[in-house]
Protein backbone atom coordinates (compact mmCIF):
# COMPACT_ATOMS: atom_id res chain seq x y z
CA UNK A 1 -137.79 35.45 -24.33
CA UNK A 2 -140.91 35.28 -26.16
CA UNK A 3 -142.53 38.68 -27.67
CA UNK A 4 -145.54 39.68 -26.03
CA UNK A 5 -149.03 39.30 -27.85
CA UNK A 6 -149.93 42.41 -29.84
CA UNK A 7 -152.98 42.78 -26.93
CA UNK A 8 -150.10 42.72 -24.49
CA UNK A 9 -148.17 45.40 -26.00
CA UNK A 10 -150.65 47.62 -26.77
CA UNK A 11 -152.08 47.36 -23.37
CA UNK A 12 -148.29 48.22 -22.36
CA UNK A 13 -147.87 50.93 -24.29
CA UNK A 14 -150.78 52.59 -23.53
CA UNK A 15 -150.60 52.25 -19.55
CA UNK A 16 -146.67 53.89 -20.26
CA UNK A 17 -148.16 56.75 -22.89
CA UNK A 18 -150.78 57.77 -20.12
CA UNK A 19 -148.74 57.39 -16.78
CA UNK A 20 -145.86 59.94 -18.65
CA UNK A 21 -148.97 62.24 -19.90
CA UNK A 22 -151.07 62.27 -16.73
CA UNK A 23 -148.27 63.10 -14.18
CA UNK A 24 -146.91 65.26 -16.25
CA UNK A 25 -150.54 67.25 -16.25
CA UNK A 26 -150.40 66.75 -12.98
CA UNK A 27 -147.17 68.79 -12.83
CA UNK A 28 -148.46 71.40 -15.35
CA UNK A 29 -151.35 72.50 -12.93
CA UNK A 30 -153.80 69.49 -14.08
CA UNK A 31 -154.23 67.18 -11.41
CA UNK A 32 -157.81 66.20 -11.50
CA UNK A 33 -157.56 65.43 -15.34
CA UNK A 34 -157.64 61.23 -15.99
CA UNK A 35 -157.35 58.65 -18.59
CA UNK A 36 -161.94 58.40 -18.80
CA UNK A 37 -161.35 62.51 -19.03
CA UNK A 38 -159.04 63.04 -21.89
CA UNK A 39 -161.25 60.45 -24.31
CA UNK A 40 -163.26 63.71 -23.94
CA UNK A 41 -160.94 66.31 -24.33
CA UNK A 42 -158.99 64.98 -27.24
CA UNK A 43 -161.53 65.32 -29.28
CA UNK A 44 -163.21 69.13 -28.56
CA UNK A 45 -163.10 71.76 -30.51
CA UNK A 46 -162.56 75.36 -29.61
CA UNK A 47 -165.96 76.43 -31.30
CA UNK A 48 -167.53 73.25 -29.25
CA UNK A 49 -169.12 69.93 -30.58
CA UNK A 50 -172.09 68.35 -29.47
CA UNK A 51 -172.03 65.33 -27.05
CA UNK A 52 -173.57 63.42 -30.00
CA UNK A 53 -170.50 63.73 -31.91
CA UNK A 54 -167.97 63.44 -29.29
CA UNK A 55 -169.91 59.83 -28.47
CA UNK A 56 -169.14 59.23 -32.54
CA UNK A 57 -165.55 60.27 -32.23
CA UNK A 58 -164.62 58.57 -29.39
CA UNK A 59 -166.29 55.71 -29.74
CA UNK A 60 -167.92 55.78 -26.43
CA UNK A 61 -171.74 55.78 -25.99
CA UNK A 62 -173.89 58.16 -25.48
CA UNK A 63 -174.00 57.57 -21.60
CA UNK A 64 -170.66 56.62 -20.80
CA UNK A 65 -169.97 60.43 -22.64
CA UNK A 66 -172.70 62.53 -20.24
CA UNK A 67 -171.19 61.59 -17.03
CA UNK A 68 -167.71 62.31 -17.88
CA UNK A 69 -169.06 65.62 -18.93
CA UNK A 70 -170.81 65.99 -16.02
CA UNK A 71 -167.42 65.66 -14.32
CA UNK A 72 -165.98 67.74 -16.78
CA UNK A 73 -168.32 70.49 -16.58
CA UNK A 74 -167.99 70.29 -12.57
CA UNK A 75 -164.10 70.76 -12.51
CA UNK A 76 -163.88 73.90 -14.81
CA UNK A 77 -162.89 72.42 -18.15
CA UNK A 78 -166.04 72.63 -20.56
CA UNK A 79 -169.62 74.49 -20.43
CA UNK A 80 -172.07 72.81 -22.56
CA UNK A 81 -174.10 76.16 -24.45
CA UNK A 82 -176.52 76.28 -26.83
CA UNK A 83 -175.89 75.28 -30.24
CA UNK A 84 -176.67 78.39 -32.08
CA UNK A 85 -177.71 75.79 -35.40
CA UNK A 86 -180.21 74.04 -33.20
CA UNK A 87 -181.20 76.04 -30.00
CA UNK A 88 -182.85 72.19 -28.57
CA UNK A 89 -179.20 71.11 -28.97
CA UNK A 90 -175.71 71.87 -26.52
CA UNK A 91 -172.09 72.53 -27.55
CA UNK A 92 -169.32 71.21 -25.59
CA UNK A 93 -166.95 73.95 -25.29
CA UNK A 94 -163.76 73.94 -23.57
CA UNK A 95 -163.52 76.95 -21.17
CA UNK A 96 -159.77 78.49 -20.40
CA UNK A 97 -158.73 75.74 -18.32
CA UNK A 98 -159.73 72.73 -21.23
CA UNK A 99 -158.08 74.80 -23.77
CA UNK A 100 -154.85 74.80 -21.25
CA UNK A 101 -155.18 70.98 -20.63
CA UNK A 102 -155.83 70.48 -23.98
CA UNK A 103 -152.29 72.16 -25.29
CA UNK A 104 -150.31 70.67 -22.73
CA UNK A 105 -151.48 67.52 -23.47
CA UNK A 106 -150.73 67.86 -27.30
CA UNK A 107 -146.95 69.35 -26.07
CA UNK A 108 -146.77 66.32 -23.81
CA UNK A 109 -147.61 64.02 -26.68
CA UNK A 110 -145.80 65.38 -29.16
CA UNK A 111 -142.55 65.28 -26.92
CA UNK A 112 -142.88 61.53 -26.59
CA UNK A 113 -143.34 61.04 -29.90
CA UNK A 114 -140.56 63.18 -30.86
CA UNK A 115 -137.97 60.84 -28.50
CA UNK A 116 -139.45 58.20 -30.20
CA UNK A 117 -138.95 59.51 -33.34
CA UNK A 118 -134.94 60.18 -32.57
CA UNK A 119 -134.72 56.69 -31.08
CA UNK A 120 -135.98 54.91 -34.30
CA UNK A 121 -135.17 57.44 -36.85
CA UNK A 122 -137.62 59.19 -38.86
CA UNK A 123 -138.52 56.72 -41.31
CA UNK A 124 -138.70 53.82 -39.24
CA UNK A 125 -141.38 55.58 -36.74
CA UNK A 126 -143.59 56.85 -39.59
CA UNK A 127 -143.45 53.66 -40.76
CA UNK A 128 -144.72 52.06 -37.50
CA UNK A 129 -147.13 54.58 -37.11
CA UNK A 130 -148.20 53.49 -40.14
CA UNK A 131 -148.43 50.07 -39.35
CA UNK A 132 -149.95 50.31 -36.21
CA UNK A 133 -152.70 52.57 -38.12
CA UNK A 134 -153.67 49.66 -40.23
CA UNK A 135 -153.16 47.11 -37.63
CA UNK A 136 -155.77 49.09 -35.83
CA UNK A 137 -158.51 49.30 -38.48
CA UNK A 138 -157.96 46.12 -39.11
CA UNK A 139 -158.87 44.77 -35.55
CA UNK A 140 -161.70 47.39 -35.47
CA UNK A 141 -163.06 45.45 -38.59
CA UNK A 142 -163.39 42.38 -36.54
CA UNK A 143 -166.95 43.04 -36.06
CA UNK A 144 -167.86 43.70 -39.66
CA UNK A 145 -166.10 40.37 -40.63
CA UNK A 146 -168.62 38.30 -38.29
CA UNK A 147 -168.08 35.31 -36.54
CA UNK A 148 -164.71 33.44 -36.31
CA UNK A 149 -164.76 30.02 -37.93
CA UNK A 150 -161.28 28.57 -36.49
């Protein structure tokens, strides 16, 4: 049998990384939490960040970010405050529940990696981390490169 296409298995991976972490939420007392959600909540901070920055770290726009705070904001997990640097300006902090969601998801995460890590062996999954890393960037570059000539 031919090996999937790296789009294929990342696409595969991903679907099987977020079905085990969202049920699993959803067992841990987070059942309204989703995949659009935790692009969010990965990347707070317990002192807050502005939605500026979260668009920046996610990679999302600006938009796409304000409505899945809105969302946020309506099902407990952040409260946007001022930013006391810049009173114009709102932090994103995560209230009790976020930081809850936020370390369950880590444990989740870390779990699964940690199987993965005793079915490859140490080395060989920080090595493929590693890879995939680079692989990564690399694709991300594609739009810096320019057009394809082939």
């Amino acid at each position: 049998m031919e090996v999937p296409d790296i789009g294929v298995l990342a696409g595969q991976l991903m679907r099987a990384v977020q079905e085990e972490l969202f049920e699993t939420l959803a067992e841990q007392g987070h059942p309204d939490v989703h995949p659009r959600h935790e692009t969010v909540l990965a990347f707070l901070d317990p002192e807050g960040v502005r939605a500026t920055d979260l668009a920046a770290r996610s990679g999302q726009h600006k938009q796409i970010i304000g409505t899945i705070l809105d969302e946020l904001v309506r099902l407990g997990y952040v409260t946007r405050e001022p930013d006391p640097a810049d009173r114009r300006a709102k932090l994103i902090v995560p209230t009790e529940r976020g930081i809850d969601e936020i370390a369950k998801a880590r444990a989740i995460l870390t779990a699964a990696e940690e199987r993965h890590e005793r079915s490859l062996g140490a080395e060989r999954y920080a090595g493929f981390k590693e890879m995939l890393q680079q692989v990564t960037r690399d694709q991300q570059a594609w739009r810096q490169a320019g057009p394809s000539t082939a």
